[in-house]
Protein backbone atom coordinates (compact mmCIF):
# COMPACT_ATOMS: atom_id res chain seq x y z
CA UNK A 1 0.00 0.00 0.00
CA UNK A 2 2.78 2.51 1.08
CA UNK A 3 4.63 1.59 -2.25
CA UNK A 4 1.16 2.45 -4.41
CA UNK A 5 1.06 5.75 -2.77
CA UNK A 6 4.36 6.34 -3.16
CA UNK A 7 4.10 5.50 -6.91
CA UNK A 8 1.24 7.83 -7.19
CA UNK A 9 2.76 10.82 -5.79
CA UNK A 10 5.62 10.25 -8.03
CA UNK A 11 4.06 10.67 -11.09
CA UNK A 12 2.07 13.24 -10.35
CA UNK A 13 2.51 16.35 -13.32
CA UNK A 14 3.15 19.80 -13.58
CA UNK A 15 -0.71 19.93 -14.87
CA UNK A 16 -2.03 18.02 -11.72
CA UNK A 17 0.28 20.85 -10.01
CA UNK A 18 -1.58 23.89 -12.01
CA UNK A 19 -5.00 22.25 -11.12
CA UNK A 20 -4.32 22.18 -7.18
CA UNK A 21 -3.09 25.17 -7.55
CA UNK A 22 -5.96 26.73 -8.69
CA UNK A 23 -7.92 25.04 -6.64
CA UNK A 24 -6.78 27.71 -3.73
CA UNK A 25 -7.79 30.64 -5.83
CA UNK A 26 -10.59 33.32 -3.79
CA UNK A 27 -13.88 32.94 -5.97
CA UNK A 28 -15.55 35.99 -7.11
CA UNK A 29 -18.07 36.00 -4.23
CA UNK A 30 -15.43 35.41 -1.13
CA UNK A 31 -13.65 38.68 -2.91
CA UNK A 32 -16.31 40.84 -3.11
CA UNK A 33 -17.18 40.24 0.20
CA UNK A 34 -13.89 40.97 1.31
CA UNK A 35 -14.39 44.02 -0.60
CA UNK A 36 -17.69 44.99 1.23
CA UNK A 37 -16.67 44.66 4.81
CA UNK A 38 -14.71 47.29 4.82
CA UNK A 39 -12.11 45.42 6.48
CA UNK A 40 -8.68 46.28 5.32
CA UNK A 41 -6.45 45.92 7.98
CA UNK A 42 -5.58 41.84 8.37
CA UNK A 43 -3.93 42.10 11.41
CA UNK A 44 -3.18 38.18 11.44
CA UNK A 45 -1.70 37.86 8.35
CA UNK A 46 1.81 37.80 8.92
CA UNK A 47 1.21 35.42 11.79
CA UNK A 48 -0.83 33.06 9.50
CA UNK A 49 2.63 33.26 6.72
CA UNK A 50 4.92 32.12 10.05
CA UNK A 51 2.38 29.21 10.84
CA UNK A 52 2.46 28.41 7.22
CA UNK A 53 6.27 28.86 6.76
CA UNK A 54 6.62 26.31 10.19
CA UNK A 55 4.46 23.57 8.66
CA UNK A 56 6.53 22.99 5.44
CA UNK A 57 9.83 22.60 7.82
CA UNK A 58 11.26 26.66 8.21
CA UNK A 59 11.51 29.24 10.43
CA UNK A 60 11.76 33.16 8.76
CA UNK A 61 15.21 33.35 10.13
CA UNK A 62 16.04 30.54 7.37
CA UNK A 63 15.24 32.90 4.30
CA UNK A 64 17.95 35.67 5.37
CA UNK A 65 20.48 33.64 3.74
CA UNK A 66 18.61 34.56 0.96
CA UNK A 67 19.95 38.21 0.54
CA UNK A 68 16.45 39.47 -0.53
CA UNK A 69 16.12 43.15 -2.47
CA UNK A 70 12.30 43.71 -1.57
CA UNK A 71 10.12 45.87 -3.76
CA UNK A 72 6.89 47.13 -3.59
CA UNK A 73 5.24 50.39 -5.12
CA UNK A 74 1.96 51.17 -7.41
CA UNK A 75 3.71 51.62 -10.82
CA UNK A 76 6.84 49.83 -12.08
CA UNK A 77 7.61 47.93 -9.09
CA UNK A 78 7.92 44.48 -11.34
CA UNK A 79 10.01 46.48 -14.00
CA UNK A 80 12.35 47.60 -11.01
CA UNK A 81 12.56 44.43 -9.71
CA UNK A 82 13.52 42.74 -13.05
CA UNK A 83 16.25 45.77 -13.66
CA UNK A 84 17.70 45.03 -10.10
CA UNK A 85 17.78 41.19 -10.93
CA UNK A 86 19.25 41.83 -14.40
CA UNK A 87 22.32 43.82 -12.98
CA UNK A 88 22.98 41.00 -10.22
CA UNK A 89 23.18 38.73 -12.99
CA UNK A 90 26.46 40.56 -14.43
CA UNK A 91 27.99 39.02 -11.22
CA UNK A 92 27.63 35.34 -11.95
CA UNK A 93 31.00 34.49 -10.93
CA UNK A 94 30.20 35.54 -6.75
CA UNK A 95 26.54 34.80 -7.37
CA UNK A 96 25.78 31.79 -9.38
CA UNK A 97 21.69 31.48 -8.85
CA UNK A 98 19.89 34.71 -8.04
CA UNK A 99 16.05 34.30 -7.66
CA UNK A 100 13.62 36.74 -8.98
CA UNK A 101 9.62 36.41 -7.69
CA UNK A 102 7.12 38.66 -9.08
CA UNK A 103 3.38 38.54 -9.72
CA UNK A 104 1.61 38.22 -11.76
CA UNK A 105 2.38 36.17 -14.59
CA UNK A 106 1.76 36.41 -18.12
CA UNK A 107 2.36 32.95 -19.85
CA UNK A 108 2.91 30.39 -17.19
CA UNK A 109 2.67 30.65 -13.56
CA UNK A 110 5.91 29.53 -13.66
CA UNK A 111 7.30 33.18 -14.63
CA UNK A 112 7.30 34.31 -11.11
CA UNK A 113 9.69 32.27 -9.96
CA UNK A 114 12.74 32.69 -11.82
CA UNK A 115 16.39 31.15 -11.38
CA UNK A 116 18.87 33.71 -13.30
CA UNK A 117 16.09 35.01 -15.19
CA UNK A 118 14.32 31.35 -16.51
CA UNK A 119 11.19 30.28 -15.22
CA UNK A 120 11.08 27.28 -13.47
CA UNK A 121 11.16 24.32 -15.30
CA UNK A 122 7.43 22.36 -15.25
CA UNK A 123 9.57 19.34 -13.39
CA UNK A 124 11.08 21.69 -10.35
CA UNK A 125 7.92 23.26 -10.29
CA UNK A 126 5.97 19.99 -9.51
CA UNK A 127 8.24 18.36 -7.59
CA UNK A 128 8.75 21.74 -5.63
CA UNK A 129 5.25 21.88 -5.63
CA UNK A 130 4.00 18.92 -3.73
CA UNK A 131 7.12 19.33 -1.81
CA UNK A 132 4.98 21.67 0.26
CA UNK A 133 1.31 20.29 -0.44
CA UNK A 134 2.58 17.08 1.08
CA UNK A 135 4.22 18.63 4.10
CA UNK A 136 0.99 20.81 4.50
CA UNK A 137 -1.31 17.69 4.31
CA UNK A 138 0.36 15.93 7.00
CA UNK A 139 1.36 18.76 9.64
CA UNK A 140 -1.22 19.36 12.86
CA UNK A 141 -2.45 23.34 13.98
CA UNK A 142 -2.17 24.48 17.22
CA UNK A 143 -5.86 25.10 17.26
CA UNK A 144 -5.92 27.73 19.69
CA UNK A 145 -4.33 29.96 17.81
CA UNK A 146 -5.24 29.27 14.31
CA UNK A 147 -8.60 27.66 14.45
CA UNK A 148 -9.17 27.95 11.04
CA UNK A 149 -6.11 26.44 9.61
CA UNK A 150 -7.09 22.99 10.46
CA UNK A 151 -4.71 19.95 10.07
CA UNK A 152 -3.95 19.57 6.25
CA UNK A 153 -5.41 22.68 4.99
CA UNK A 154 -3.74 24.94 2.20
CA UNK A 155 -3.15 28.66 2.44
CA UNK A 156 -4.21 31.11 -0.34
CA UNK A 157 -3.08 31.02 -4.37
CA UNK A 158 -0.93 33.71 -3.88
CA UNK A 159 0.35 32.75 -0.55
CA UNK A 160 1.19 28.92 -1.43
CA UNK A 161 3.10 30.25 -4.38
CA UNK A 162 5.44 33.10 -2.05
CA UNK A 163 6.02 29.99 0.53
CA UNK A 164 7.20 27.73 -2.89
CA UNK A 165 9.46 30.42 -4.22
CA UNK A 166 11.02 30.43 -0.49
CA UNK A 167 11.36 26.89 -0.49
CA UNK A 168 12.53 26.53 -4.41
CA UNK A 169 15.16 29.31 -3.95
CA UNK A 170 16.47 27.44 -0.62
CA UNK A 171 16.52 24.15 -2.38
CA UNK A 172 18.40 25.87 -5.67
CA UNK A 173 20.96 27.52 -3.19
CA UNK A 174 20.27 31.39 -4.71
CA UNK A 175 22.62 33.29 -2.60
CA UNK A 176 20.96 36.41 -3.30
CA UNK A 177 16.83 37.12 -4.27
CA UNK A 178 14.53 40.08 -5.98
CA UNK A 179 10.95 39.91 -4.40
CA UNK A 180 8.19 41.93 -5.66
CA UNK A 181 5.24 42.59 -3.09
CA UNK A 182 2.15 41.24 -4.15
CA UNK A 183 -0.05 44.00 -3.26
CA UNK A 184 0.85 46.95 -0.80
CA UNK A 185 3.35 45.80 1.99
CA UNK A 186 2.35 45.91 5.57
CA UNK A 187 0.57 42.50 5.40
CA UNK A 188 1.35 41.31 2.33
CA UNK A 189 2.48 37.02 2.49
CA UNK A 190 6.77 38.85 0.78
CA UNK A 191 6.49 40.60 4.42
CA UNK A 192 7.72 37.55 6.59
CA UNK A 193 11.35 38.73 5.19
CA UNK A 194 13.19 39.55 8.80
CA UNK A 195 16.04 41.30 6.99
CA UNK A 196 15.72 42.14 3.56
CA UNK A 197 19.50 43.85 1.93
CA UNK A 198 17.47 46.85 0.70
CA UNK A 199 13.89 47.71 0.34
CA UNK A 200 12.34 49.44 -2.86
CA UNK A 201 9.83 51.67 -3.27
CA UNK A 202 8.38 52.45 -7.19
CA UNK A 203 6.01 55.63 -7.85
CA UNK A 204 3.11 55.50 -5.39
CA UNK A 205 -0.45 56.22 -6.56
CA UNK A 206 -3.90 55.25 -6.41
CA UNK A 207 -4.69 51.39 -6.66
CA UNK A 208 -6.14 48.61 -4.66
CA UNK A 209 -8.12 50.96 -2.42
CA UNK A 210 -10.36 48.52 -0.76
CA UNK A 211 -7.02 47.15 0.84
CA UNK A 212 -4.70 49.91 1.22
CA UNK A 213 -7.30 53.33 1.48
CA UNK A 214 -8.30 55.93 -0.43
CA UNK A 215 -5.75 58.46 0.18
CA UNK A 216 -1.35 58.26 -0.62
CA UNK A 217 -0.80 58.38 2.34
CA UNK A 218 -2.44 55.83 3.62
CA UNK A 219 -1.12 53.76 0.92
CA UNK A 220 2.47 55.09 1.30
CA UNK A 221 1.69 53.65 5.02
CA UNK A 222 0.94 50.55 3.95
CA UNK A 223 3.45 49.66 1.13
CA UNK A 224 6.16 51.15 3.63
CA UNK A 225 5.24 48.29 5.98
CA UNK A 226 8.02 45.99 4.13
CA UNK A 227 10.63 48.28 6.26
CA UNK A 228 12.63 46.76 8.36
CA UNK A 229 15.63 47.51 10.87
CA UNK A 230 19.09 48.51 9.47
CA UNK A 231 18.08 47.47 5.94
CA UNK A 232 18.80 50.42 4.08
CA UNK A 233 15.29 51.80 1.52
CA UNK A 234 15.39 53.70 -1.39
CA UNK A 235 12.73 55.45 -3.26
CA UNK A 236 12.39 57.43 -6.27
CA UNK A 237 12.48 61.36 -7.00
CA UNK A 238 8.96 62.78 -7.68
CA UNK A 239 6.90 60.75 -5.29
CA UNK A 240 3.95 62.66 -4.13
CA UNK A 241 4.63 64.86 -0.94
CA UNK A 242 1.97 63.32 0.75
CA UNK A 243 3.25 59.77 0.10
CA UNK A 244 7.02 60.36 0.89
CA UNK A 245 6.10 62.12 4.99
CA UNK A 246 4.89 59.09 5.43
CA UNK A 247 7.94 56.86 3.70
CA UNK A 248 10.27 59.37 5.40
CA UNK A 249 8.01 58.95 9.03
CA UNK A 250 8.02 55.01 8.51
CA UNK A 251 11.74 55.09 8.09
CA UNK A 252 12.25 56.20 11.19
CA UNK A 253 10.04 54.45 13.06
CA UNK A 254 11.83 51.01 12.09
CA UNK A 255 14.84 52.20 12.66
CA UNK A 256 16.44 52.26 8.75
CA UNK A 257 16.58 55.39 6.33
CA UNK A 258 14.73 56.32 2.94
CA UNK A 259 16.91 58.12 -0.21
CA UNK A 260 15.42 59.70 -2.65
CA UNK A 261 17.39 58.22 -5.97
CA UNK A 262 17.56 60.89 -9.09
CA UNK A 263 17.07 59.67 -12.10
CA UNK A 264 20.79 59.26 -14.06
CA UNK A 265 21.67 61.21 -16.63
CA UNK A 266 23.64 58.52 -18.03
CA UNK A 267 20.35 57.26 -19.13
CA UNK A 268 19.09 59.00 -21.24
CA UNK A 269 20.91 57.72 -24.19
CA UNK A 270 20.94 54.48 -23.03
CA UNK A 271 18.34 51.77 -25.00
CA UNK A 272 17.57 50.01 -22.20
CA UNK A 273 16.02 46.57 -21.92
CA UNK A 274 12.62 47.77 -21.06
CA UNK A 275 11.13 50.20 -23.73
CA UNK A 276 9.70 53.35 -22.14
CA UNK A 277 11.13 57.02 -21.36
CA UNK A 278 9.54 56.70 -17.84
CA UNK A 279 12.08 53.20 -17.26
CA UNK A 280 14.48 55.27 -16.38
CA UNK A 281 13.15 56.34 -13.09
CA UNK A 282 12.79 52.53 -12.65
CA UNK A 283 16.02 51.79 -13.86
CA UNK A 284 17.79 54.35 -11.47
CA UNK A 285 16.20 52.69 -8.65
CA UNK A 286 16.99 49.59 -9.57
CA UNK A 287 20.58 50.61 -9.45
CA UNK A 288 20.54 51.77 -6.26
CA UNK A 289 18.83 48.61 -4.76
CA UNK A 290 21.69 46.53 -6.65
CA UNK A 291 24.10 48.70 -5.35
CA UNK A 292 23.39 47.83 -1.79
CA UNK A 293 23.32 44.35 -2.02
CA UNK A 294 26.22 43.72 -3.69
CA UNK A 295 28.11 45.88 -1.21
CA UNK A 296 25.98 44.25 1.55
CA UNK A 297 27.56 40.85 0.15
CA UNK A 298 30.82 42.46 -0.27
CA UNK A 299 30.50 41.56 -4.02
CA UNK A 300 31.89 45.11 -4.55
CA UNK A 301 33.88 47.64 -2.07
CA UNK A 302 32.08 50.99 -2.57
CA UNK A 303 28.48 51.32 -3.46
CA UNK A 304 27.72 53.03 -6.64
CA UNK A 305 27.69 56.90 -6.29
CA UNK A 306 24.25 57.99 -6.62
CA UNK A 307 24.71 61.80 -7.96
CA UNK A 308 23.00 62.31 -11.24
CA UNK A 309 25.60 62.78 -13.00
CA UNK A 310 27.55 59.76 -11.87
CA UNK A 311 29.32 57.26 -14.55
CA UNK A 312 27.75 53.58 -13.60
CA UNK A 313 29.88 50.62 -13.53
CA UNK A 314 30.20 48.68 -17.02
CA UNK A 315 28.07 45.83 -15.57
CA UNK A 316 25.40 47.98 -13.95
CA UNK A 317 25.15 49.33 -17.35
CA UNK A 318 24.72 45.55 -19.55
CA UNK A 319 22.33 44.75 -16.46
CA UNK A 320 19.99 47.74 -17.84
CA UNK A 321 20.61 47.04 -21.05
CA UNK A 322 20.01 43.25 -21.25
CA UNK A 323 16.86 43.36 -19.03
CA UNK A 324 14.29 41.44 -20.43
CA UNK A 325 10.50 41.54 -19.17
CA UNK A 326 7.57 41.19 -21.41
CA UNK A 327 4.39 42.43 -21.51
CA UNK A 328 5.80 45.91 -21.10
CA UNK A 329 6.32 48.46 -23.38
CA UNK A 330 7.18 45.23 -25.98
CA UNK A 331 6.68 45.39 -29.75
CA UNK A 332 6.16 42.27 -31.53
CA UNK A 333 6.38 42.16 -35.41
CA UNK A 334 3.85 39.63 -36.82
CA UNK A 335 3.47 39.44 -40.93
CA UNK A 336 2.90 43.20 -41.74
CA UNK A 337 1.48 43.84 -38.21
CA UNK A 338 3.05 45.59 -35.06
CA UNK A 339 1.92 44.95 -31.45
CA UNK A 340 2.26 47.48 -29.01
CA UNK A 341 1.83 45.39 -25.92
CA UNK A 342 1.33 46.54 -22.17
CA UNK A 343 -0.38 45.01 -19.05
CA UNK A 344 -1.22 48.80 -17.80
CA UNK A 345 -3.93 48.80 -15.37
CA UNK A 346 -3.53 51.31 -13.15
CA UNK A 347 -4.15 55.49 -14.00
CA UNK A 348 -0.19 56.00 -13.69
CA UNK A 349 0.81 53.03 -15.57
CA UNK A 350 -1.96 53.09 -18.77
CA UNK A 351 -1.08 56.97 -19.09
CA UNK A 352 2.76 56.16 -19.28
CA UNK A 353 2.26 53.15 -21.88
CA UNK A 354 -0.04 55.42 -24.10
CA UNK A 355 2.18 58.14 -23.69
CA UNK A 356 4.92 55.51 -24.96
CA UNK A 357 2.93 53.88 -27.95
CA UNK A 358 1.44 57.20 -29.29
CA UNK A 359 5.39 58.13 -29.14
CA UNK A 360 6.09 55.54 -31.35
CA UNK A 361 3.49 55.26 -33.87
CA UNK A 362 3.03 59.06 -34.04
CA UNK A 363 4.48 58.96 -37.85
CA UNK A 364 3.40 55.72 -38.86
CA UNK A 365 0.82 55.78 -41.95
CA UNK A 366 -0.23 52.34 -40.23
CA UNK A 367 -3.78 52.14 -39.74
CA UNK A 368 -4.56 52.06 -36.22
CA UNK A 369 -6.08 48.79 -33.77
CA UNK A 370 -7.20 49.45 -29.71
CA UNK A 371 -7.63 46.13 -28.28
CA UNK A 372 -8.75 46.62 -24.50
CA UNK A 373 -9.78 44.35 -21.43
CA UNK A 374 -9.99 45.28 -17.68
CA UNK A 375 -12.69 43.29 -15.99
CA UNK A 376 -12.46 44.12 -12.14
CA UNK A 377 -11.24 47.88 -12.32
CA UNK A 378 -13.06 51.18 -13.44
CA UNK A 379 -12.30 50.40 -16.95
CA UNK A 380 -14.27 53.61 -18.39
CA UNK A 381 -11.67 55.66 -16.26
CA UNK A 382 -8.68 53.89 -18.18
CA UNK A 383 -10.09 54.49 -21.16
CA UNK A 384 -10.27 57.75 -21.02
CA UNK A 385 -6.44 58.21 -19.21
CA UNK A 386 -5.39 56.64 -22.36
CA UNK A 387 -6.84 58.41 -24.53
CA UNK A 388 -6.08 61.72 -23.27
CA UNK A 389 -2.22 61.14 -23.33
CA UNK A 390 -2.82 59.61 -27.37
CA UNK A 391 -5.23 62.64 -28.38
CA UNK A 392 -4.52 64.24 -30.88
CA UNK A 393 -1.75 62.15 -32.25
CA UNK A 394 -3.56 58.94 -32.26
CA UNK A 395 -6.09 58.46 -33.93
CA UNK A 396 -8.20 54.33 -33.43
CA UNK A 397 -9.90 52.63 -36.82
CA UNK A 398 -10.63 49.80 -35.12
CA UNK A 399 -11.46 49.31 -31.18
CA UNK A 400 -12.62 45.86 -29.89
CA UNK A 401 -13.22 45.05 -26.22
CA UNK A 402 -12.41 41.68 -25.06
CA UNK A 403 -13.17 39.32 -22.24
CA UNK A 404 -9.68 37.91 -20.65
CA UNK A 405 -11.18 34.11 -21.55
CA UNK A 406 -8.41 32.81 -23.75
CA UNK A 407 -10.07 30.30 -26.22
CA UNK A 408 -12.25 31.01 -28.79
CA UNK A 409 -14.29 27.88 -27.60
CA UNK A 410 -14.70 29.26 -24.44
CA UNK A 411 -12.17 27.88 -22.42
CA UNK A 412 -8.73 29.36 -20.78
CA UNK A 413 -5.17 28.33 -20.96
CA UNK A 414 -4.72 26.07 -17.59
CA UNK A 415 -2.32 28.69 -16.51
CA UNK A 416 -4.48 31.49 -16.62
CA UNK A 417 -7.63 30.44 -14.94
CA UNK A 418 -9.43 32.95 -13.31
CA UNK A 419 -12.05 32.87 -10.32
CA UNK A 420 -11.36 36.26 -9.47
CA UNK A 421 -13.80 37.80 -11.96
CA UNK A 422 -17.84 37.39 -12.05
CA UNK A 423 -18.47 34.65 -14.45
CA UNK A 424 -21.69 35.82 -15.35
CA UNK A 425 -20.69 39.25 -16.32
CA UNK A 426 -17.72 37.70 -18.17
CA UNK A 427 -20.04 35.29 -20.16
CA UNK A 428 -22.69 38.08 -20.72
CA UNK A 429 -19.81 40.32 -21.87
CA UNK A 430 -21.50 43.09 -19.77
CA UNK A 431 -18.17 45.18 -19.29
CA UNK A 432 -17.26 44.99 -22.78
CA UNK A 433 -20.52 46.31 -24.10
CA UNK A 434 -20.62 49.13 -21.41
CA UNK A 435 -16.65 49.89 -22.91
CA UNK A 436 -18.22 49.89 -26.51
CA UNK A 437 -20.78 52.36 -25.74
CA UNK A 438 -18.62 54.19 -23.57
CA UNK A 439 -16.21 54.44 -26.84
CA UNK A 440 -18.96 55.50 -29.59
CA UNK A 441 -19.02 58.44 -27.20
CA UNK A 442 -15.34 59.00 -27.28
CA UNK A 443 -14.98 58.86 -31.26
CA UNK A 444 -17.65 57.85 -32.66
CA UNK A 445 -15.58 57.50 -36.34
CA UNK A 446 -13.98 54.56 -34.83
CA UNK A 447 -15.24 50.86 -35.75
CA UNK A 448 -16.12 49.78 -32.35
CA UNK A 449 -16.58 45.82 -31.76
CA UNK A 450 -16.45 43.18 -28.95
CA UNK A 451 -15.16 39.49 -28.73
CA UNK A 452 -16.14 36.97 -26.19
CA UNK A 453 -12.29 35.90 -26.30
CA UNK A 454 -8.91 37.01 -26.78
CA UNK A 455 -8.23 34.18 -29.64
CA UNK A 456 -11.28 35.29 -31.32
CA UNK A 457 -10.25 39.22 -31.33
CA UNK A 458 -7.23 38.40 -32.91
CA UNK A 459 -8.68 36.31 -35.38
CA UNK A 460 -10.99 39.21 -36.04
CA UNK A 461 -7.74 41.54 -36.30
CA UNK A 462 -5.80 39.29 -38.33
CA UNK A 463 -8.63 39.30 -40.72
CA UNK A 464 -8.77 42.99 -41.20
CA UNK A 465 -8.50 44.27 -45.04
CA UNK A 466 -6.64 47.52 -44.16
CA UNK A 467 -3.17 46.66 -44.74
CA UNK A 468 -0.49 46.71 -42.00
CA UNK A 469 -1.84 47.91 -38.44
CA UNK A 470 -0.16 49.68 -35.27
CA UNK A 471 -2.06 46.73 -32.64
CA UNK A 472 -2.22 48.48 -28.89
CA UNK A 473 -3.18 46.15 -26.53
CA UNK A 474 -3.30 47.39 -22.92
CA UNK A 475 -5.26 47.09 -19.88
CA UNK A 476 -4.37 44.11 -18.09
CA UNK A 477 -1.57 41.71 -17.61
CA UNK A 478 -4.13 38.91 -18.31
CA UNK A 479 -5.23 40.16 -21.54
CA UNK A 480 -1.25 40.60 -22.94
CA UNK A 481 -1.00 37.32 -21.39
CA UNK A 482 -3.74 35.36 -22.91
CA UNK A 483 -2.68 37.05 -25.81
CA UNK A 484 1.01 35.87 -26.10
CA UNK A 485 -0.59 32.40 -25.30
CA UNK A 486 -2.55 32.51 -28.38
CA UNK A 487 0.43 34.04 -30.36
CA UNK A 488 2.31 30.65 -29.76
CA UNK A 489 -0.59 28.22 -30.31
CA UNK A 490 -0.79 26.40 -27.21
């Protein structure tokens, strides 16, 4: 009997992995009841990520080894975060595996855990995988505390996968990590890190208000919660004053400093790896963050000077220039077609993409293609930030509004699986025809359509007899995701 079970467990898949996983996903209904208590403060969930980190066979001391960079931010923390990993990576010799978690993904979920900048393979994934789902079936609670993490229950989606990328980058032996907060800071599952190398923090704005609050400084309060004694946090220039009292206030109260990092001129004639005037600010950070953990691991003797007009080091420089992160600010050339891609979903982000693609297409006798999806957010109120950075140099022939559902036969890739969005709206396409309407107000000269899928709206694009088109495709990470999913035919 023990050698059947044994056998079993063996074989099990990196698809039998994906389908537990997404087994622990919130439904629609648990969220927006989240949502309607009013309830933002979770005051036990760092507690719950200790219980959780004890059961699979660590204690938070164990992940200091780790050397962890910790970002979080409203716009551009994942960009910063892949910058910072990118320049750690020009110093293979002293650190052979660097890890890199971010959220979320676009392909495979296997993106947000990254060894030297590959996702993990769909083997180490599995076997990493029920590494922990085992351990978590067969440890006991101590009820009193936790009553409702009973014996052999699973945390969260997102918190299963920040325990795995612990565990996978222990396992690997990274000597140094890049973790990007999932959403604000304080009691996010990244904040069991005891003593992170440097902490991050990208432009702060408005998002996620039913967790963090309405106003940046209650925000700034919250995302400034990843803090942490004698571990050195940097920030960027330009932060709202509001927002950066508080960083400057939160500093002080755990015992660590913020800098403000100015944007190099170096720079600006720099292509770097991640298209988009406004990567520089990220880029700078990312630089500084780099900078003090590689002096942290005495990797190099002086950290980087962090004047304006300072020269970088030839390998901060590749790092920059080799980074490599899709879905942002990334043209693809298909046939006679260009794709403008971008997961932009908050007011901050979608203006700096559209600012970026009207840039670019601004002299291009292309005709012109708006494909569009945000289910869960105000969508109406990205619509019109993006089109008031494109007007009047853009001009749209064609606008369709899609649902994120990935298959024309209604069905999504296994990876991308959703049960964070109201199936019945999805299937009824009720956001997409409120977008439509929404858009025949905008410019009515435009051809305005919908598609119950993304494969289907680029079959519908793809079929379009106007001769090469400028394709934008922005408002979620799901939609450039699903899209690049369809792209390679799987």
């Amino acid at each position: 009997m023990r050698m059947t079970v044994a056998l079993r467990m063996a074989n099990k898949t990196y698809n039998d992995a994906i389908n537990a996983l997404n087994s622990l996903q919130s439904n629609y209904a648990n969220i927006m009841a989240v949502r309607e208590s009013g309830i933002r403060k979770n005051e036990m969930a760092i507690l719950e990520m200790v219980e959780w980190t004890r059961r699979i066979g660590y204690t938070t001391a164990d992940f200091n080894k780790l050397n962890i960079v910790h970002i979080t931010g409203t716009k551009g923390k994942g960009s910063t975060a892949a910058f910072t990993n990118s320049i750690l990576e020009q110093y293979k010799d002293k650190l052979p595996k660097i890890g890199l978690y971010t959220s979320p993904h676009l392909r495979s979920v296997r993106e947000r855990i990254r060894i030297n900048g590959l996702p993990l393979s769909e083997e180490k994934f599995a076997k990493y995988f029920y590494d922990i789902w085992n351990k978590l079936d067969k440890t006991t609670s101590p009820l009193d505390k936790f009553p409702h993490m009973t014996p052999g229950s699973k945390p969260g989606y997102f918190k299963f996968l920040t325990l795995l990328s612990f565990h996978t980058f222990l396992q690997e032996g990274c000597r140094s990590c890049v973790y990007e907060v999932g959403i604000g800071g304080e009691y996010d599952s990244t904040n069991i890190i005891e003593k992170p190398v440097a902490c991050g923090v990208t432009l702060l704005g408005i998002d996620h208000t039913f967790m963090l609050g309405d106003t940046i400084d209650e925000i700034a309060w919250n995302k400034s919660g990843i803090f942490k004694p004698n571990a050195p946090a940097y920030t960027i220039e330009g932060q709202p004053a509001e927002g950066m009292k508080v960083l400057e206030e939160r500093a002080a109260e755990r015992k660590t400093t913020v800098s403000q990092v100015t944007a190099f001129k170096q720079l600006d004639n720099l292509k770097l790896g991640i298209a988009g005037d406004f990567q520089r600010t990220n880029a700078s950070l990312a630089v500084a963050l780099a900078s003090e953990a590689l002096y942290s691991m005495n990797i190099i003797e002086e950290r980087v000077d962090l004047e304006a007009n300072a020269v970088l080091p030839t390998a901060f420089i590749e790092g920059l220039e080799r980074t490599k992160w899709e879905g942002r600010c990334q043209t693809i050339k298909r046939g006679e077609n260009f794709w403008y891609l971008d997961g932009a979903h908050t007011k901050d982000s979608i203006e700096a993409a559209s600012s970026w693609f009207s840039d670019v297409v601004k002299d291009s006798p292309r005709k012109k293609v708006l494909l569009f999806n945000q289910q869960s957010r105000d969508a109406k109120a990205l619509i019109h930030y993006a089109v008031n950075k494109m007007s009047p140099k853009v001009k749209f022939d064609h606008v369709i509004f899609t649902t994120n559902v990935t298959w024309g036969s209604g069905s999504y890739s296994a990876d991308l699986v959703s049960m964070n969005t109201c199936k019945e709206d999805v299937e009824a396409l009720k956001v997409q025809k409120a977008l439509a309407e929404e858009w025949k107000q905008i410019d009515p000269n435009s051809e305005v359509s919908i598609s119950p899928s993304i494969e289907s709206a680029n079959e519908q694009i793809e079929g379009l007899q106007d001769g090469p088109l400028d394709i934008y495709v922005c408002g979620s990470l799901h939609l450039v995701g699903g899209l690049l999913v369809v792209f390679d035919g799987k």
